[in-house]
PDB file of N, CA and C in Angstrom:
ATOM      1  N   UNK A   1     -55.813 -92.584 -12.792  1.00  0.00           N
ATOM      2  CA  UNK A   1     -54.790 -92.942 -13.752  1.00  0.00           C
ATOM      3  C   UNK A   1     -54.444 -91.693 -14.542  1.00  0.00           C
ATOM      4  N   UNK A   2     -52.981 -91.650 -14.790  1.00  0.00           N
ATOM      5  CA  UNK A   2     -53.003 -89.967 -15.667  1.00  0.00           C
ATOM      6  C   UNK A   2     -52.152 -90.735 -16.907  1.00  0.00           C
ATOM      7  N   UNK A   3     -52.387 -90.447 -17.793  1.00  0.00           N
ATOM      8  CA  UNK A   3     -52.145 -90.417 -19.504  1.00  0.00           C
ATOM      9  C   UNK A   3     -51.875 -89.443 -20.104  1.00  0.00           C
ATOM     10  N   UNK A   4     -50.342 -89.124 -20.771  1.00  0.00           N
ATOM     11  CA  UNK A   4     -49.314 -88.389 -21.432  1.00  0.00           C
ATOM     12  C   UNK A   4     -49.717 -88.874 -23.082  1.00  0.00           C
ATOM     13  N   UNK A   5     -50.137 -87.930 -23.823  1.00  0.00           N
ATOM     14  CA  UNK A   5     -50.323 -88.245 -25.193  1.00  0.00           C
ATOM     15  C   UNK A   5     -50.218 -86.948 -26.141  1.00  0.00           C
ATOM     16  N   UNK A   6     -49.552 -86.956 -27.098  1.00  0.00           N
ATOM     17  CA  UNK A   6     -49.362 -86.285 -28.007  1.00  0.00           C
ATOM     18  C   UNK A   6     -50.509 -86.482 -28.969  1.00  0.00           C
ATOM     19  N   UNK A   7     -51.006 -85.006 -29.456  1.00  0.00           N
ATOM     20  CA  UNK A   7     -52.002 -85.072 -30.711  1.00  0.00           C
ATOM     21  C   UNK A   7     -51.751 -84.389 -31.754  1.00  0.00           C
ATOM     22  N   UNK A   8     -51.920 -85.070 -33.138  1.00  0.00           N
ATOM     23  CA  UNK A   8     -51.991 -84.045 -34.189  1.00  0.00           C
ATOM     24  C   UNK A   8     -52.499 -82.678 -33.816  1.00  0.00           C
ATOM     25  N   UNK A   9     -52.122 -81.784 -34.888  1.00  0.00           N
ATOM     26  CA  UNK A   9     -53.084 -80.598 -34.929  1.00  0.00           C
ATOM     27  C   UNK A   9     -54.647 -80.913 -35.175  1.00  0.00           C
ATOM     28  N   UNK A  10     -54.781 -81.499 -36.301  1.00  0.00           N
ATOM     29  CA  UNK A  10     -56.433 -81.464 -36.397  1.00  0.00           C
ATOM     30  C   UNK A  10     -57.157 -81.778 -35.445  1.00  0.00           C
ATOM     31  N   UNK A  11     -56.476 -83.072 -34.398  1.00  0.00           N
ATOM     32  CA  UNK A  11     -57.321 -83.670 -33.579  1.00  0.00           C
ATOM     33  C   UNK A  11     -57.244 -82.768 -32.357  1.00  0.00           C
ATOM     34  N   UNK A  12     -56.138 -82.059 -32.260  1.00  0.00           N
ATOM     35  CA  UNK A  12     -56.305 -80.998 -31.244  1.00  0.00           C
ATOM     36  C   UNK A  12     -56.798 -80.045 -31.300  1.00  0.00           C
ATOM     37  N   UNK A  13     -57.312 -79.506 -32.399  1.00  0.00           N
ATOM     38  CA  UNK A  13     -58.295 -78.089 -32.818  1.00  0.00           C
ATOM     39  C   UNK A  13     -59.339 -79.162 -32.127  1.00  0.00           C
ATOM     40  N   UNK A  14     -60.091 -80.163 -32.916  1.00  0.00           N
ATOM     41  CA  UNK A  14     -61.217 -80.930 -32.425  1.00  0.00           C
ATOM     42  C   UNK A  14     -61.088 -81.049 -31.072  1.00  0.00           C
ATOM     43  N   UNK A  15     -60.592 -81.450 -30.276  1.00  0.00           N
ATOM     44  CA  UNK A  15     -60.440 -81.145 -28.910  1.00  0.00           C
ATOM     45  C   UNK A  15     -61.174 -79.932 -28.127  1.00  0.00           C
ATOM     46  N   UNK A  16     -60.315 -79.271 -29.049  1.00  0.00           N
ATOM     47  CA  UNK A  16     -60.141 -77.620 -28.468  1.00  0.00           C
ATOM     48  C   UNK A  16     -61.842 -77.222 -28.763  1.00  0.00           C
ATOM     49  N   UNK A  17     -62.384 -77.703 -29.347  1.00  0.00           N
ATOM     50  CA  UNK A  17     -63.675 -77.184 -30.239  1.00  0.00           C
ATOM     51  C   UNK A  17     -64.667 -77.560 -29.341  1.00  0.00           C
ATOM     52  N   UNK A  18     -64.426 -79.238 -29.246  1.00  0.00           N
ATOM     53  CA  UNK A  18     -65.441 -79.864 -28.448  1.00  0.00           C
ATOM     54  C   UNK A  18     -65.697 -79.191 -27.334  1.00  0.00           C
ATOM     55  N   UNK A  19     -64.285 -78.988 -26.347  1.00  0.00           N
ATOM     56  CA  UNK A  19     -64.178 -77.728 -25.367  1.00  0.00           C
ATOM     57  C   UNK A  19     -65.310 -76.995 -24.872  1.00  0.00           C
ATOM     58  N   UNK A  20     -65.076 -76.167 -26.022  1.00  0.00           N
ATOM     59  CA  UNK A  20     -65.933 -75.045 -25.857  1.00  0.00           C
ATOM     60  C   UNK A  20     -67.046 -74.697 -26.126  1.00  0.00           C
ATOM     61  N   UNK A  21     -68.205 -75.732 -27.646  1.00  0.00           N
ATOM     62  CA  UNK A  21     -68.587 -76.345 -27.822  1.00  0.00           C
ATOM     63  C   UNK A  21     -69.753 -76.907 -26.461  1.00  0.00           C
ATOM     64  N   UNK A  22     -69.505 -77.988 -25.792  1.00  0.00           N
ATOM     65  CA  UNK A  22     -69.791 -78.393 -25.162  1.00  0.00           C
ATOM     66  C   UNK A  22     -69.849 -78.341 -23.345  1.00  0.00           C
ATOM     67  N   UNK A  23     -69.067 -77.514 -23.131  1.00  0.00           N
ATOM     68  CA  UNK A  23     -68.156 -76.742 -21.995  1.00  0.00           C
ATOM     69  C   UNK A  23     -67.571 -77.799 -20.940  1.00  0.00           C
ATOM     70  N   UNK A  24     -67.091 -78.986 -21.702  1.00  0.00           N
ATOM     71  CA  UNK A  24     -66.318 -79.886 -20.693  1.00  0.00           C
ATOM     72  C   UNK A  24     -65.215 -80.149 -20.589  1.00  0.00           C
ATOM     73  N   UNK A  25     -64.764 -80.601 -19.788  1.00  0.00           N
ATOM     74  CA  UNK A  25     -63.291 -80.285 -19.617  1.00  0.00           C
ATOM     75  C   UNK A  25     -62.579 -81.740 -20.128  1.00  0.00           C
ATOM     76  N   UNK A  26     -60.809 -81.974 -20.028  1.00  0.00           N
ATOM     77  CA  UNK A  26     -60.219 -83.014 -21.313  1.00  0.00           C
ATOM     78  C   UNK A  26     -60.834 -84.107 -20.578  1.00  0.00           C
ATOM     79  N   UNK A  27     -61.049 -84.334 -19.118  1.00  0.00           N
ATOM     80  CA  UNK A  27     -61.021 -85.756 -18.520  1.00  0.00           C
ATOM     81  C   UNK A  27     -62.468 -86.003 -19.358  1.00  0.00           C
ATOM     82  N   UNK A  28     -63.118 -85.416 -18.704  1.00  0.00           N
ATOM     83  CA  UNK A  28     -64.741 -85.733 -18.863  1.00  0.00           C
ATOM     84  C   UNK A  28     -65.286 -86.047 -20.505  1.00  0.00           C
ATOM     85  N   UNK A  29     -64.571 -85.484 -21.365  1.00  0.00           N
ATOM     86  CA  UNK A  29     -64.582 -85.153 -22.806  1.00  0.00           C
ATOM     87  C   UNK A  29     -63.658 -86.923 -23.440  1.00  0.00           C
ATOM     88  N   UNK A  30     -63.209 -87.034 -22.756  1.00  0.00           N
ATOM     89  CA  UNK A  30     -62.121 -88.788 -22.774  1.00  0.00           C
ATOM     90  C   UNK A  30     -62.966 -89.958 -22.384  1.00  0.00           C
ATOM     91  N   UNK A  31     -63.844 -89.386 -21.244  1.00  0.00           N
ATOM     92  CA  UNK A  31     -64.512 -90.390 -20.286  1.00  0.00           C
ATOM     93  C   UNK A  31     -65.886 -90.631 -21.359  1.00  0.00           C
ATOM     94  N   UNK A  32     -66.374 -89.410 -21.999  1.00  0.00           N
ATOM     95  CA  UNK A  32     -67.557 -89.846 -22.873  1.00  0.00           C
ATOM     96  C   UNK A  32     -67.162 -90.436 -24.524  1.00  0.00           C
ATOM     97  N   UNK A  33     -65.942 -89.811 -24.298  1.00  0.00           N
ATOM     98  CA  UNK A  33     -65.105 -90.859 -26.089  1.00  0.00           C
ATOM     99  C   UNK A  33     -65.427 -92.325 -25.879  1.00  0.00           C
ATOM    100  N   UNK A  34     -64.708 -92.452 -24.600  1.00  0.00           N
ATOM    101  CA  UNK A  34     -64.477 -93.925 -24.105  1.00  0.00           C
ATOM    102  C   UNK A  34     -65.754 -94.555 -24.089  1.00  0.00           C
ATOM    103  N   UNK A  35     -66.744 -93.801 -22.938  1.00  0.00           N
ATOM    104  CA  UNK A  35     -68.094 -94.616 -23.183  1.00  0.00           C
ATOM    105  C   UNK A  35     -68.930 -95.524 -24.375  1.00  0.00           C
ATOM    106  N   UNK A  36     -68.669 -93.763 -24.878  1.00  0.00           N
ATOM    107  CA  UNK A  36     -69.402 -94.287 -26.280  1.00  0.00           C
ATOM    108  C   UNK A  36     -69.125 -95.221 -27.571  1.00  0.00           C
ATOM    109  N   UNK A  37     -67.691 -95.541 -27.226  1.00  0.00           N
ATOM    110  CA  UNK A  37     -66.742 -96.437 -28.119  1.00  0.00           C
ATOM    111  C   UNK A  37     -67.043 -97.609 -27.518  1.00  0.00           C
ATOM    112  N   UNK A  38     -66.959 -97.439 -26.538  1.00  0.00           N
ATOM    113  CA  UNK A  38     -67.431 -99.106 -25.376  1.00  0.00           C
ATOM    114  C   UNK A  38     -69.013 -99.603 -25.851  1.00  0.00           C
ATOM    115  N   UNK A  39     -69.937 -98.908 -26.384  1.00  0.00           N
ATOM    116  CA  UNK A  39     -71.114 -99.069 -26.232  1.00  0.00           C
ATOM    117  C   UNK A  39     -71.508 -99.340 -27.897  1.00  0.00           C
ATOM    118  N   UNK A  40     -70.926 -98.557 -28.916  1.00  0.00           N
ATOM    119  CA  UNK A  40     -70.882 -99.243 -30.040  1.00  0.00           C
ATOM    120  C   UNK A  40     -70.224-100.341 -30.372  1.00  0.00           C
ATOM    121  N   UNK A  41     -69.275-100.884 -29.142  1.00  0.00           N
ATOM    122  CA  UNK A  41     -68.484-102.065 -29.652  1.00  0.00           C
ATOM    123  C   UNK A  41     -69.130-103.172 -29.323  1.00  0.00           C
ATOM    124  N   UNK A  42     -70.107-102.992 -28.893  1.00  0.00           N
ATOM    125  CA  UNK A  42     -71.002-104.006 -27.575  1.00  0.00           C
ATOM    126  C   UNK A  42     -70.166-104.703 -26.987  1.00  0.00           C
ATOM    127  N   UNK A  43     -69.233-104.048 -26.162  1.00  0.00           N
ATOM    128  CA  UNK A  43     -68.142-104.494 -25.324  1.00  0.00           C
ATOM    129  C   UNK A  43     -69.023-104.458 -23.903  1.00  0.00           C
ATOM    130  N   UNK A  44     -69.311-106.378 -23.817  1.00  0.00           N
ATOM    131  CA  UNK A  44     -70.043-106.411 -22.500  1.00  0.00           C
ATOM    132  C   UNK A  44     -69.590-107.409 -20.938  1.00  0.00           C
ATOM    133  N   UNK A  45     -70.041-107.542 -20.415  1.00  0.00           N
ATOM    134  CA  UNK A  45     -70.010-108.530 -19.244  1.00  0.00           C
ATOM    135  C   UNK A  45     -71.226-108.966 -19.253  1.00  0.00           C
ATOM    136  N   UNK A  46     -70.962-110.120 -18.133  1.00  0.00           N
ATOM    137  CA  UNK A  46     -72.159-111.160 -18.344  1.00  0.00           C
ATOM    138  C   UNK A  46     -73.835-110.717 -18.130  1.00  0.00           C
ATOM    139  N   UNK A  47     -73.799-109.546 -16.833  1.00  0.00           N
ATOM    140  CA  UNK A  47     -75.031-108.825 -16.741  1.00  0.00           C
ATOM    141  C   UNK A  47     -75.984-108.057 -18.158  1.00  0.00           C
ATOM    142  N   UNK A  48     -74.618-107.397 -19.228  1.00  0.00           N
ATOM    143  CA  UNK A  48     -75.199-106.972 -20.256  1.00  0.00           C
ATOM    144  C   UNK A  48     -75.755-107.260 -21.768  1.00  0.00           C
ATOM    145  N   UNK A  49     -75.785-109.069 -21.417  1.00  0.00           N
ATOM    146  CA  UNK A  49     -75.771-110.105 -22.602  1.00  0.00           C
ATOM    147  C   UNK A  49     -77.552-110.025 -22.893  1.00  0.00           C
ATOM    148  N   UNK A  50     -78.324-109.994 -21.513  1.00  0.00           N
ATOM    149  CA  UNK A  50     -79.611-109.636 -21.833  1.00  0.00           C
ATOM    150  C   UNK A  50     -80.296-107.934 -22.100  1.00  0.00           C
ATOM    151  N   UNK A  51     -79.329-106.977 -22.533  1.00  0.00           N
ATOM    152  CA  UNK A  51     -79.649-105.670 -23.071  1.00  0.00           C
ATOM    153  C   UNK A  51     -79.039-105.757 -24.242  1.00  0.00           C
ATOM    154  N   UNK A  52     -78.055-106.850 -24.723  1.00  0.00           N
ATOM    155  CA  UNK A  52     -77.778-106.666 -26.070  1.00  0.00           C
ATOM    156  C   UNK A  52     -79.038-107.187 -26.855  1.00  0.00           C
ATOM    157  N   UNK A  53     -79.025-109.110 -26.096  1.00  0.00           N
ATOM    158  CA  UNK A  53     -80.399-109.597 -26.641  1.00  0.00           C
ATOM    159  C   UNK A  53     -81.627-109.240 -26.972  1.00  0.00           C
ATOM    160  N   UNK A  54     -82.118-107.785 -26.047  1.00  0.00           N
ATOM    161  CA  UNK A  54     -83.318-106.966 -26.191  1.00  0.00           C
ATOM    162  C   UNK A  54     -83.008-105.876 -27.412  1.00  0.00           C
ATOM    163  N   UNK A  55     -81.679-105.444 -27.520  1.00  0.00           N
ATOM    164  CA  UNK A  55     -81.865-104.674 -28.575  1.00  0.00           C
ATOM    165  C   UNK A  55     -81.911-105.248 -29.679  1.00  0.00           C
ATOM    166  N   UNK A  56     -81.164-106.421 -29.944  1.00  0.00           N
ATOM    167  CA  UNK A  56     -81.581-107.100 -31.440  1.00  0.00           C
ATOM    168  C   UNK A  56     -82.396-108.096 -31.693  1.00  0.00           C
ATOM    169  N   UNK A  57     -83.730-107.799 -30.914  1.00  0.00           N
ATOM    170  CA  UNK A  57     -84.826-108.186 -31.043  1.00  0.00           C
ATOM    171  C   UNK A  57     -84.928-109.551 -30.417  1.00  0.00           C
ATOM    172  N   UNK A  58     -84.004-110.494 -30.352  1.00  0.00           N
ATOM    173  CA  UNK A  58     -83.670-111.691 -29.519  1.00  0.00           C
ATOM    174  C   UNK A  58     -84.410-112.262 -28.670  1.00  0.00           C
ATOM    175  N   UNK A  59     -85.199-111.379 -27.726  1.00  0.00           N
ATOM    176  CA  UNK A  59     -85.745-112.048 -26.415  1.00  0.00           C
ATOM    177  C   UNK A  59     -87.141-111.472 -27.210  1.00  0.00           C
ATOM    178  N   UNK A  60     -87.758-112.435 -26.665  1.00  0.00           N
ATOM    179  CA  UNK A  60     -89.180-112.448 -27.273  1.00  0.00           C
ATOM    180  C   UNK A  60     -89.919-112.415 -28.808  1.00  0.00           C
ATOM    181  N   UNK A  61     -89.061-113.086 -29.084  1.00  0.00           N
ATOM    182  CA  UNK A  61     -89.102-113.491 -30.508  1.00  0.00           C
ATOM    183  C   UNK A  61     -89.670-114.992 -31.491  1.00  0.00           C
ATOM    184  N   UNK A  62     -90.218-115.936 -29.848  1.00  0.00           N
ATOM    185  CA  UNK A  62     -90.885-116.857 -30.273  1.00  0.00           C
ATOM    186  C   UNK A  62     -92.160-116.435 -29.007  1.00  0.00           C
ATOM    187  N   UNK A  63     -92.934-117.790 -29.732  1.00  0.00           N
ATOM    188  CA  UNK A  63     -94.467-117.507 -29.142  1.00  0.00           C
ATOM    189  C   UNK A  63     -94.507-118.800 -28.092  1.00  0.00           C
ATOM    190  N   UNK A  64     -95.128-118.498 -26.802  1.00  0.00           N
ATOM    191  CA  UNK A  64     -95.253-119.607 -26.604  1.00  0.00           C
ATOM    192  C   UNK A  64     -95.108-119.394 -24.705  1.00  0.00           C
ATOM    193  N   UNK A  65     -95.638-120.180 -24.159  1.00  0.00           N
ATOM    194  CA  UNK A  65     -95.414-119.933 -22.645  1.00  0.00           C
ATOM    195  C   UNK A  65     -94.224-119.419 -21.605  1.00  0.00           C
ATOM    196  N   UNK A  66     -93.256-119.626 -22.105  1.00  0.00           N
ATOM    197  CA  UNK A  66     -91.800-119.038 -21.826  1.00  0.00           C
ATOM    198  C   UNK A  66     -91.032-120.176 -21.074  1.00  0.00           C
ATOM    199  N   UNK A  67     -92.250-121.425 -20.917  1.00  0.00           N
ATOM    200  CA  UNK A  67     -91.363-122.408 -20.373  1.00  0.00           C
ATOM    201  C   UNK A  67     -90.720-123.337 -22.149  1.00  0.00           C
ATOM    202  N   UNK A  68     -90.288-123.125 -22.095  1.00  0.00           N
ATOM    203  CA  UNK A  68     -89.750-124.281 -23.242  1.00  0.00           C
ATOM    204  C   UNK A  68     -88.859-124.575 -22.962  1.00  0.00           C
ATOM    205  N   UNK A  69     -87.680-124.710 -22.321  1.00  0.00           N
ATOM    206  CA  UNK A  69     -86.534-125.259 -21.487  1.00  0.00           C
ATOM    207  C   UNK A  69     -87.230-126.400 -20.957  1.00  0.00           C
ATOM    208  N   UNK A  70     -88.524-125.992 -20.361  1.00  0.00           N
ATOM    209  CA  UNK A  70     -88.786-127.136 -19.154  1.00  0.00           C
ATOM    210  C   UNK A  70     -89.958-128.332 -20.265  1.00  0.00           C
ATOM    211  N   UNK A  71     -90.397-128.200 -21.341  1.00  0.00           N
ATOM    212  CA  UNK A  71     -91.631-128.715 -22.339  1.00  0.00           C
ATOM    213  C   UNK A  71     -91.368-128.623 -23.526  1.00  0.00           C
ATOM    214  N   UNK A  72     -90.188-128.296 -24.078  1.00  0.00           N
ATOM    215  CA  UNK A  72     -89.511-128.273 -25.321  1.00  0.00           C
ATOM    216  C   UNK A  72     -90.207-129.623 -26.226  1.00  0.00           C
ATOM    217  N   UNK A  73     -90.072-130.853 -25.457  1.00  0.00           N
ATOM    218  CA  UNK A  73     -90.356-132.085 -26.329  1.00  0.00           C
ATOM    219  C   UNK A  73     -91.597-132.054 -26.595  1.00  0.00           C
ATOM    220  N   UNK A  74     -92.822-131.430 -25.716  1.00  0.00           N
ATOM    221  CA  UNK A  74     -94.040-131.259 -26.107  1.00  0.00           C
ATOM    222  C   UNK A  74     -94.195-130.243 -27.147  1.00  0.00           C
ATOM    223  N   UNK A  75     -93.684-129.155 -27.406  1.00  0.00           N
ATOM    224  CA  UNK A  75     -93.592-128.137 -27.928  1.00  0.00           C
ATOM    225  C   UNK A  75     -93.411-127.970 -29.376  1.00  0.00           C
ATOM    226  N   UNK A  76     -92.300-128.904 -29.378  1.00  0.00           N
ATOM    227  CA  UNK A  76     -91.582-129.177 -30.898  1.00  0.00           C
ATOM    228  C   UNK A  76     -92.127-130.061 -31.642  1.00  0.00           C
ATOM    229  N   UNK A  77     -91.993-129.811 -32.999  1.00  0.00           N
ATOM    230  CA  UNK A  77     -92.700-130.675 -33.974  1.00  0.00           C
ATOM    231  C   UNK A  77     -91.302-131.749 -34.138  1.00  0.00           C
ATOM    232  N   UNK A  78     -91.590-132.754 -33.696  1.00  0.00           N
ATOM    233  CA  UNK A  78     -90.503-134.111 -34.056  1.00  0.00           C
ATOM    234  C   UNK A  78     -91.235-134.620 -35.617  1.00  0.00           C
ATOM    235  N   UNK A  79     -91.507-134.902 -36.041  1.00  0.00           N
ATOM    236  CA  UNK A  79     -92.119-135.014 -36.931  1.00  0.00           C
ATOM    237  C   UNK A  79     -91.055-135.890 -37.628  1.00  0.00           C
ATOM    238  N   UNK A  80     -90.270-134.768 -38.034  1.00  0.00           N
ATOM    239  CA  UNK A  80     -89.245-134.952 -38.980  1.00  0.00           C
ATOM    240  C   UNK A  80     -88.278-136.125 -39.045  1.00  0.00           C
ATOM    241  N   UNK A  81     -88.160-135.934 -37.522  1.00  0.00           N
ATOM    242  CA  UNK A  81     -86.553-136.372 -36.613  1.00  0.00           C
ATOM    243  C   UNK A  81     -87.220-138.001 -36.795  1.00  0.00           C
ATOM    244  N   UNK A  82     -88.586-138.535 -36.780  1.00  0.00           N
ATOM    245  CA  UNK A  82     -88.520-140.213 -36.485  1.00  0.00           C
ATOM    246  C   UNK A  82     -88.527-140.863 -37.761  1.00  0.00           C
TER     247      UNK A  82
END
């Protein structure tokens, strides 16, 4: 895909900086903007719902055999609920 874009000056010194800086060229220097904007946005698909869950502590966060889907009613205090 090719993309025509006009930049301020500042953002084109920054460009120009990163450049040289880093020694990569505009595609590759776009391709890691992009990444990394994708990855703070937690912009995911369905495979990456269990690496979000691991980073915010989510998965493994109760105690207990790992079946509770299948023994939930044994599991849980009803107590309340009768």
């Amino acid at each position: 895909m090719q993309i025509n874009t006009e930049l301020d000056t500042q953002h084109y010194e920054k460009l120009q900086q990163l450049q040289r800086i880093m020694g990569k060229n505009l595609r590759t220097l776009l391709e890691l903007a992009i990444d990394d904007l994708y990855a703070r946005h937690n912009v995911s698909v369905g495979h990456d719902a269990l690496t979000i869950l691991q980073k915010n502590n989510f998965i493994g966060c109760l105690h207990g055999d790992g079946k509770l889907s299948q023994n939930y009613k044994q599991e849980l205090d009803w107590s309340g609920k009768l």
